[in-house]
PDB file of N, CA and C in Angstrom:
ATOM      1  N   UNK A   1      99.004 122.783  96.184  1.00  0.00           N
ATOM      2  CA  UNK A   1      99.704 121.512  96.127  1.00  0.00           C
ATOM      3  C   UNK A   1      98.897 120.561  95.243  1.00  0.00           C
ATOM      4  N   UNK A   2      99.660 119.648  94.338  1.00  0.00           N
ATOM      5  CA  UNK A   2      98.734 119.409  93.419  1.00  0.00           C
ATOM      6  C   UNK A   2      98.572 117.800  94.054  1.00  0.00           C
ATOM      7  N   UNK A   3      97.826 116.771  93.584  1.00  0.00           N
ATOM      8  CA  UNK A   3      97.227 115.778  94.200  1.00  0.00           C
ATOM      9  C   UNK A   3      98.572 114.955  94.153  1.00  0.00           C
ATOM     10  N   UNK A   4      99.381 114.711  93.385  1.00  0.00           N
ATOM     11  CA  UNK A   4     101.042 113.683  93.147  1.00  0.00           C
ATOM     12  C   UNK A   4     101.695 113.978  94.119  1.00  0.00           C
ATOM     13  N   UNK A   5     102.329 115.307  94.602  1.00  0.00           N
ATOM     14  CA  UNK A   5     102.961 116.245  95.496  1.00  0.00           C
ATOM     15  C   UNK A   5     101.923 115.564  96.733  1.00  0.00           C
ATOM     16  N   UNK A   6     101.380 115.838  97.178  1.00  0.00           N
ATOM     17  CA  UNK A   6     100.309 115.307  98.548  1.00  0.00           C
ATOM     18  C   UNK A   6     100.365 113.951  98.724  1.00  0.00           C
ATOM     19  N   UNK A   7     100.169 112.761  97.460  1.00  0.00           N
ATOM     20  CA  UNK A   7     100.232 111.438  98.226  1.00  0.00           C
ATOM     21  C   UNK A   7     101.717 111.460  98.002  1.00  0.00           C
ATOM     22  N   UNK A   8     102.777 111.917  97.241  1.00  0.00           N
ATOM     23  CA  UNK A   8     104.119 111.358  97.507  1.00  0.00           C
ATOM     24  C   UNK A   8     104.207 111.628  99.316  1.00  0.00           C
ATOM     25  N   UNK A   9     103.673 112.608  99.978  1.00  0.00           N
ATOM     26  CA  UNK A   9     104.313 113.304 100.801  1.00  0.00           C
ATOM     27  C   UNK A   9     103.787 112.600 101.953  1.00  0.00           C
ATOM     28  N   UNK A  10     102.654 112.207 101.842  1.00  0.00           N
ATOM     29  CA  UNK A  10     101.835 111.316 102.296  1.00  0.00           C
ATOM     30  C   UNK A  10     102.105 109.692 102.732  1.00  0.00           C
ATOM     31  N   UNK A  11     102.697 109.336 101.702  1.00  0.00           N
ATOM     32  CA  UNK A  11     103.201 107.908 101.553  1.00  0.00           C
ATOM     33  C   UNK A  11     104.416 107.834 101.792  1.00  0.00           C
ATOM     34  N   UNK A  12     105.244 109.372 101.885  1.00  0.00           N
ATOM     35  CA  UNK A  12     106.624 108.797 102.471  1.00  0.00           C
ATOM     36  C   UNK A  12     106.437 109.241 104.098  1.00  0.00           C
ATOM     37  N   UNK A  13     105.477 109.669 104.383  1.00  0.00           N
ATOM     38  CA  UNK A  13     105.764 109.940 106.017  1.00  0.00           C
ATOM     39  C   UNK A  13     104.426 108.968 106.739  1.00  0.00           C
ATOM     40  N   UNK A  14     103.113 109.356 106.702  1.00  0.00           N
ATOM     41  CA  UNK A  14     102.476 108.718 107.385  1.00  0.00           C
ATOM     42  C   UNK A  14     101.867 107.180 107.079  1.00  0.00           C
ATOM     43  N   UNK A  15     102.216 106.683 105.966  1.00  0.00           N
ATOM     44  CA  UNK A  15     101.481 105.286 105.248  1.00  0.00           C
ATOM     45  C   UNK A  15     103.163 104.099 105.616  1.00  0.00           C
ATOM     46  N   UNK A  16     104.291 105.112 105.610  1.00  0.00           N
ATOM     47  CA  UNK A  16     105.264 104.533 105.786  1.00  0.00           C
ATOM     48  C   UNK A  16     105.630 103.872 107.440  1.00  0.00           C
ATOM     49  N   UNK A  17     105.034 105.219 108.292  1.00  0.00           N
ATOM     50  CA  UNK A  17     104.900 104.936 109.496  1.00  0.00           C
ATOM     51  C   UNK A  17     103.987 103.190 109.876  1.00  0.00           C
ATOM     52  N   UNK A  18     102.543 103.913 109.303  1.00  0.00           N
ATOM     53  CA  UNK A  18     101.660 102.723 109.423  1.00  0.00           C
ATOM     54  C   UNK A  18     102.511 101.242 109.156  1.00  0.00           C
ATOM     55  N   UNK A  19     102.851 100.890 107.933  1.00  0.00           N
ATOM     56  CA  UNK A  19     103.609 100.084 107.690  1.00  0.00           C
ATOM     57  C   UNK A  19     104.446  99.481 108.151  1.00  0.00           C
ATOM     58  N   UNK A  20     105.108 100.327 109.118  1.00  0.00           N
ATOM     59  CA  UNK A  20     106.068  99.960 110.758  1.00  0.00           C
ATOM     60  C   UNK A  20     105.530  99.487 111.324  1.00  0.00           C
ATOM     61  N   UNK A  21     104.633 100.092 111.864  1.00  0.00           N
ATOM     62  CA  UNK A  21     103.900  99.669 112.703  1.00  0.00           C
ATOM     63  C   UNK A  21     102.864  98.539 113.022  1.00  0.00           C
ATOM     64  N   UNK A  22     102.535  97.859 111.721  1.00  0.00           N
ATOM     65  CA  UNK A  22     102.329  96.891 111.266  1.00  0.00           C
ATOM     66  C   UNK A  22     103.287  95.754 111.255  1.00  0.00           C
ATOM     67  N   UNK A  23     103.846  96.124 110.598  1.00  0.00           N
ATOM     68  CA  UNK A  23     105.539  95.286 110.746  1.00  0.00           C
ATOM     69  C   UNK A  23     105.312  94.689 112.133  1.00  0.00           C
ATOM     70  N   UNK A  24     105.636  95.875 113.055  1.00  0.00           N
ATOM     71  CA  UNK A  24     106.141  95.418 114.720  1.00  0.00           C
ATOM     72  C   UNK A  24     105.107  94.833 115.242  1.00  0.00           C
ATOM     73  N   UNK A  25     104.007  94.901 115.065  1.00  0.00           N
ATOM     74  CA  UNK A  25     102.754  94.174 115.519  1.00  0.00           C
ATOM     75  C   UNK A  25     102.876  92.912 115.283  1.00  0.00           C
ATOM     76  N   UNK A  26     102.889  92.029 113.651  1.00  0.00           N
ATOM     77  CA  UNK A  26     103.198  91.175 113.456  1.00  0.00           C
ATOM     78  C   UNK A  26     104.643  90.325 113.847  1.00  0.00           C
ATOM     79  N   UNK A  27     105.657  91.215 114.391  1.00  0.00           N
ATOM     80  CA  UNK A  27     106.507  90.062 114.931  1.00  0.00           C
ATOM     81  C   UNK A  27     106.404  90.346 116.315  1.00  0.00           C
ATOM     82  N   UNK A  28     105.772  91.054 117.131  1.00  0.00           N
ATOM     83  CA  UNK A  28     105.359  90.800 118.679  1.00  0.00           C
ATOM     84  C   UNK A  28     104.186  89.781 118.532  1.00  0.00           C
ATOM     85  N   UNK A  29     103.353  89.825 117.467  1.00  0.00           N
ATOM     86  CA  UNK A  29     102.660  88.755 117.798  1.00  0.00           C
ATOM     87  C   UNK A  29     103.342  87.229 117.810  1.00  0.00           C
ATOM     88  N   UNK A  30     103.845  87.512 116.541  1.00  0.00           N
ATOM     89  CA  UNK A  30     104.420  85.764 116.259  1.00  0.00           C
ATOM     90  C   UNK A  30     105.287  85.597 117.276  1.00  0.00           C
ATOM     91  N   UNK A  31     105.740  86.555 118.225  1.00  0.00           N
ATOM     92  CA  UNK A  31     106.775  85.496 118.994  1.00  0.00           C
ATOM     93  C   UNK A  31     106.212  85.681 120.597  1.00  0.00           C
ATOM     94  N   UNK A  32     104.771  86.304 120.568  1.00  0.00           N
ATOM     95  CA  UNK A  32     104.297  86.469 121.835  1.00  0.00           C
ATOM     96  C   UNK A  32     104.097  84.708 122.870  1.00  0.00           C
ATOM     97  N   UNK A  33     104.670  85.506 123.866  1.00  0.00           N
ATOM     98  CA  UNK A  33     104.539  84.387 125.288  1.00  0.00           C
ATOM     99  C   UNK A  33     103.188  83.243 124.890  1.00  0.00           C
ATOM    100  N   UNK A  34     103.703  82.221 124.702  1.00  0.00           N
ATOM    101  CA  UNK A  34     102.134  80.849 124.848  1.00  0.00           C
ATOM    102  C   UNK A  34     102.245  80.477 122.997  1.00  0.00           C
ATOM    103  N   UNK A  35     102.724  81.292 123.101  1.00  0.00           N
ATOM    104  CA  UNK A  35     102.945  80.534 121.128  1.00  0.00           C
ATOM    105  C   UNK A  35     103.970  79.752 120.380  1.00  0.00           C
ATOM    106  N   UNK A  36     104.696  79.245 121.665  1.00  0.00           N
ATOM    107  CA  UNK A  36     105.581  78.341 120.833  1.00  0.00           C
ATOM    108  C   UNK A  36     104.753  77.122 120.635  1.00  0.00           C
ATOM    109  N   UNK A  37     103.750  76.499 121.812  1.00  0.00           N
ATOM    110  CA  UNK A  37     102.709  75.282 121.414  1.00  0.00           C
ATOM    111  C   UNK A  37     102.186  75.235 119.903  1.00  0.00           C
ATOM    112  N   UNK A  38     101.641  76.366 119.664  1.00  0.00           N
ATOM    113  CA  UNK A  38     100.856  76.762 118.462  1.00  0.00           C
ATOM    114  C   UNK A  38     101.960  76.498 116.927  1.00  0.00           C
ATOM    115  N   UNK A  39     103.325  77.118 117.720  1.00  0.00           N
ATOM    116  CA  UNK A  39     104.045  77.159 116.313  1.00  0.00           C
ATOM    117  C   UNK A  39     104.353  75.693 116.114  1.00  0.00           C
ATOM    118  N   UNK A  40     104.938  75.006 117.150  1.00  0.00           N
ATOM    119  CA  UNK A  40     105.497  73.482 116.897  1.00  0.00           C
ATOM    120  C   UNK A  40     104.552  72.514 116.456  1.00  0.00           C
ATOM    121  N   UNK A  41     103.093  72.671 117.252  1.00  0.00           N
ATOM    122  CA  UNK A  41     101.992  71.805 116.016  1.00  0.00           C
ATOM    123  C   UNK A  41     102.292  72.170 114.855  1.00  0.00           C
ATOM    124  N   UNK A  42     101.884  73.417 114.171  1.00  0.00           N
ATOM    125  CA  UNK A  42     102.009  73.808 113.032  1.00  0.00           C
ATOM    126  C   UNK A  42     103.102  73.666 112.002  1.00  0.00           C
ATOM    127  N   UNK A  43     104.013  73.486 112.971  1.00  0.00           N
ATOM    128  CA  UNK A  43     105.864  72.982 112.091  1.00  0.00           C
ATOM    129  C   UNK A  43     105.523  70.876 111.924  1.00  0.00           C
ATOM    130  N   UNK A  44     104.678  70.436 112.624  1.00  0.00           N
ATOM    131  CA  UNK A  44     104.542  69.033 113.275  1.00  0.00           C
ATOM    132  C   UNK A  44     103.523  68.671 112.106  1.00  0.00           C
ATOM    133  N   UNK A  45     102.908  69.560 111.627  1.00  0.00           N
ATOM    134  CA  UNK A  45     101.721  69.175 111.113  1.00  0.00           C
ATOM    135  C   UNK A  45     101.769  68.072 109.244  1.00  0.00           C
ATOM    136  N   UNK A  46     102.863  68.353 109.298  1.00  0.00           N
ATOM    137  CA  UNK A  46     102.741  67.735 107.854  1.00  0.00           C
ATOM    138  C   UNK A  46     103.759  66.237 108.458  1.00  0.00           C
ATOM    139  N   UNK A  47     103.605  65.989 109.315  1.00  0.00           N
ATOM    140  CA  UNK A  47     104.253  64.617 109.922  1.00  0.00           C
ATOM    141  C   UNK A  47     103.185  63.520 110.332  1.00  0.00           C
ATOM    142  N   UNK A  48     101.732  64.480 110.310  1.00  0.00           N
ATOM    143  CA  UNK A  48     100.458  63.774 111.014  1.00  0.00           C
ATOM    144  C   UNK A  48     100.767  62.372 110.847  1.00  0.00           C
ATOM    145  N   UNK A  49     100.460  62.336 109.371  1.00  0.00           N
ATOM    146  CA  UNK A  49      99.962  60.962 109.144  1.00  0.00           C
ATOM    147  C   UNK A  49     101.005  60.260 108.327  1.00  0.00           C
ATOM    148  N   UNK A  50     102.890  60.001 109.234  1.00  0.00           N
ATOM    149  CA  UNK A  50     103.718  59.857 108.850  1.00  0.00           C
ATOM    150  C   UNK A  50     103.755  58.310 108.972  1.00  0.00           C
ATOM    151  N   UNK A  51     103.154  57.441 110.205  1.00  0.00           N
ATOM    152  CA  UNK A  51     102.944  56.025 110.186  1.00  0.00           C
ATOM    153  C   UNK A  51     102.319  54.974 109.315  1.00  0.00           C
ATOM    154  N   UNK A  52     101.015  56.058 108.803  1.00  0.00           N
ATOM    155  CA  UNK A  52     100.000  55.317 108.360  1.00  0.00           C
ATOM    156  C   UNK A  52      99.410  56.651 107.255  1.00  0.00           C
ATOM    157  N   UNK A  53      99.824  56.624 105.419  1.00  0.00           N
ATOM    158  CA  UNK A  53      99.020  57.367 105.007  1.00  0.00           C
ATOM    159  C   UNK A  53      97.625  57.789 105.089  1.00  0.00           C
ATOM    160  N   UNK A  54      97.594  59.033 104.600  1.00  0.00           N
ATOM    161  CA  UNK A  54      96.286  59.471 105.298  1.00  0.00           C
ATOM    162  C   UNK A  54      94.941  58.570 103.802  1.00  0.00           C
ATOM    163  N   UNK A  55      95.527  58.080 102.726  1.00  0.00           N
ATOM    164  CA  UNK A  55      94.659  57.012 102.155  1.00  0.00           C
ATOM    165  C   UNK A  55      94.404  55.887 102.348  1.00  0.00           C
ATOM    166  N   UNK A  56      95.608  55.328 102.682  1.00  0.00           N
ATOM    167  CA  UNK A  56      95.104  53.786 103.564  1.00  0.00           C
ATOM    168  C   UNK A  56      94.108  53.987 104.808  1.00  0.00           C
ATOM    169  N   UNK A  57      93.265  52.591 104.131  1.00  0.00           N
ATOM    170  CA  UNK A  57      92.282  52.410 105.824  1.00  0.00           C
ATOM    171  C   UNK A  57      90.813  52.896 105.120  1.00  0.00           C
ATOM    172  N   UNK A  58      90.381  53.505 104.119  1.00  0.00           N
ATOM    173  CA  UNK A  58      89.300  54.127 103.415  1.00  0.00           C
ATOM    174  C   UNK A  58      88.600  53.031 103.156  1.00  0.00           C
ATOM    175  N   UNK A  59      89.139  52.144 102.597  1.00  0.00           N
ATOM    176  CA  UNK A  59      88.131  51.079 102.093  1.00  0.00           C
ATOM    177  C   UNK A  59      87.266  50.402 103.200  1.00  0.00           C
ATOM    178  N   UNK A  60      88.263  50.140 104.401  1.00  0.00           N
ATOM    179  CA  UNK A  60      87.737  49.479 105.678  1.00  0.00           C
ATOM    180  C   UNK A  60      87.311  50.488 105.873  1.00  0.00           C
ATOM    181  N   UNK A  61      86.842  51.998 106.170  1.00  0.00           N
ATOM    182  CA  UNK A  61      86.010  52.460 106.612  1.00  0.00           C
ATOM    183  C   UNK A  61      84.988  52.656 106.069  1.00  0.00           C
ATOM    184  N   UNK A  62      84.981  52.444 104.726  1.00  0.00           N
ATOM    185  CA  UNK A  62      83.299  52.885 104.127  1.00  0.00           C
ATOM    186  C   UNK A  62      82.719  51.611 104.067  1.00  0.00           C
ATOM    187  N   UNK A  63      83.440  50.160 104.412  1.00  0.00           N
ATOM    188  CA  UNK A  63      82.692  48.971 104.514  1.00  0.00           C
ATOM    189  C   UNK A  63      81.334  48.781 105.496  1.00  0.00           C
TER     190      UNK A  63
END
């Protein structure tokens, strides 16, 4: 079997598997129990400093 023949055969059965399996890991994680807190900061996060830019206020602080 020459080395082309071996990784085709290779990459369509066991690297393809891996790749699943990877897959499913990453969306049991992202939607695992206790992580909606984590996701909604993270969706929240570009609202931080929606009152008061995050440049105003610099001058009064380095006074």
């Amino acid at each position: 079997m020459d080395t082309y023949s071996w990784m085709r055969e290779l990459a369509d059965s066991w690297v393809l598997l891996a790749m699943f399996v990877f897959f499913l890991g990453v969306v049991v994680w992202a939607f695992r129990p206790g992580s909606r807190k984590d996701h909604e900061e993270s969706a929240n996060l570009i609202f931080r400093n929606e009152k008061t830019p995050a440049g105003e206020g610099l001058e009064e602080a380095k006074q």
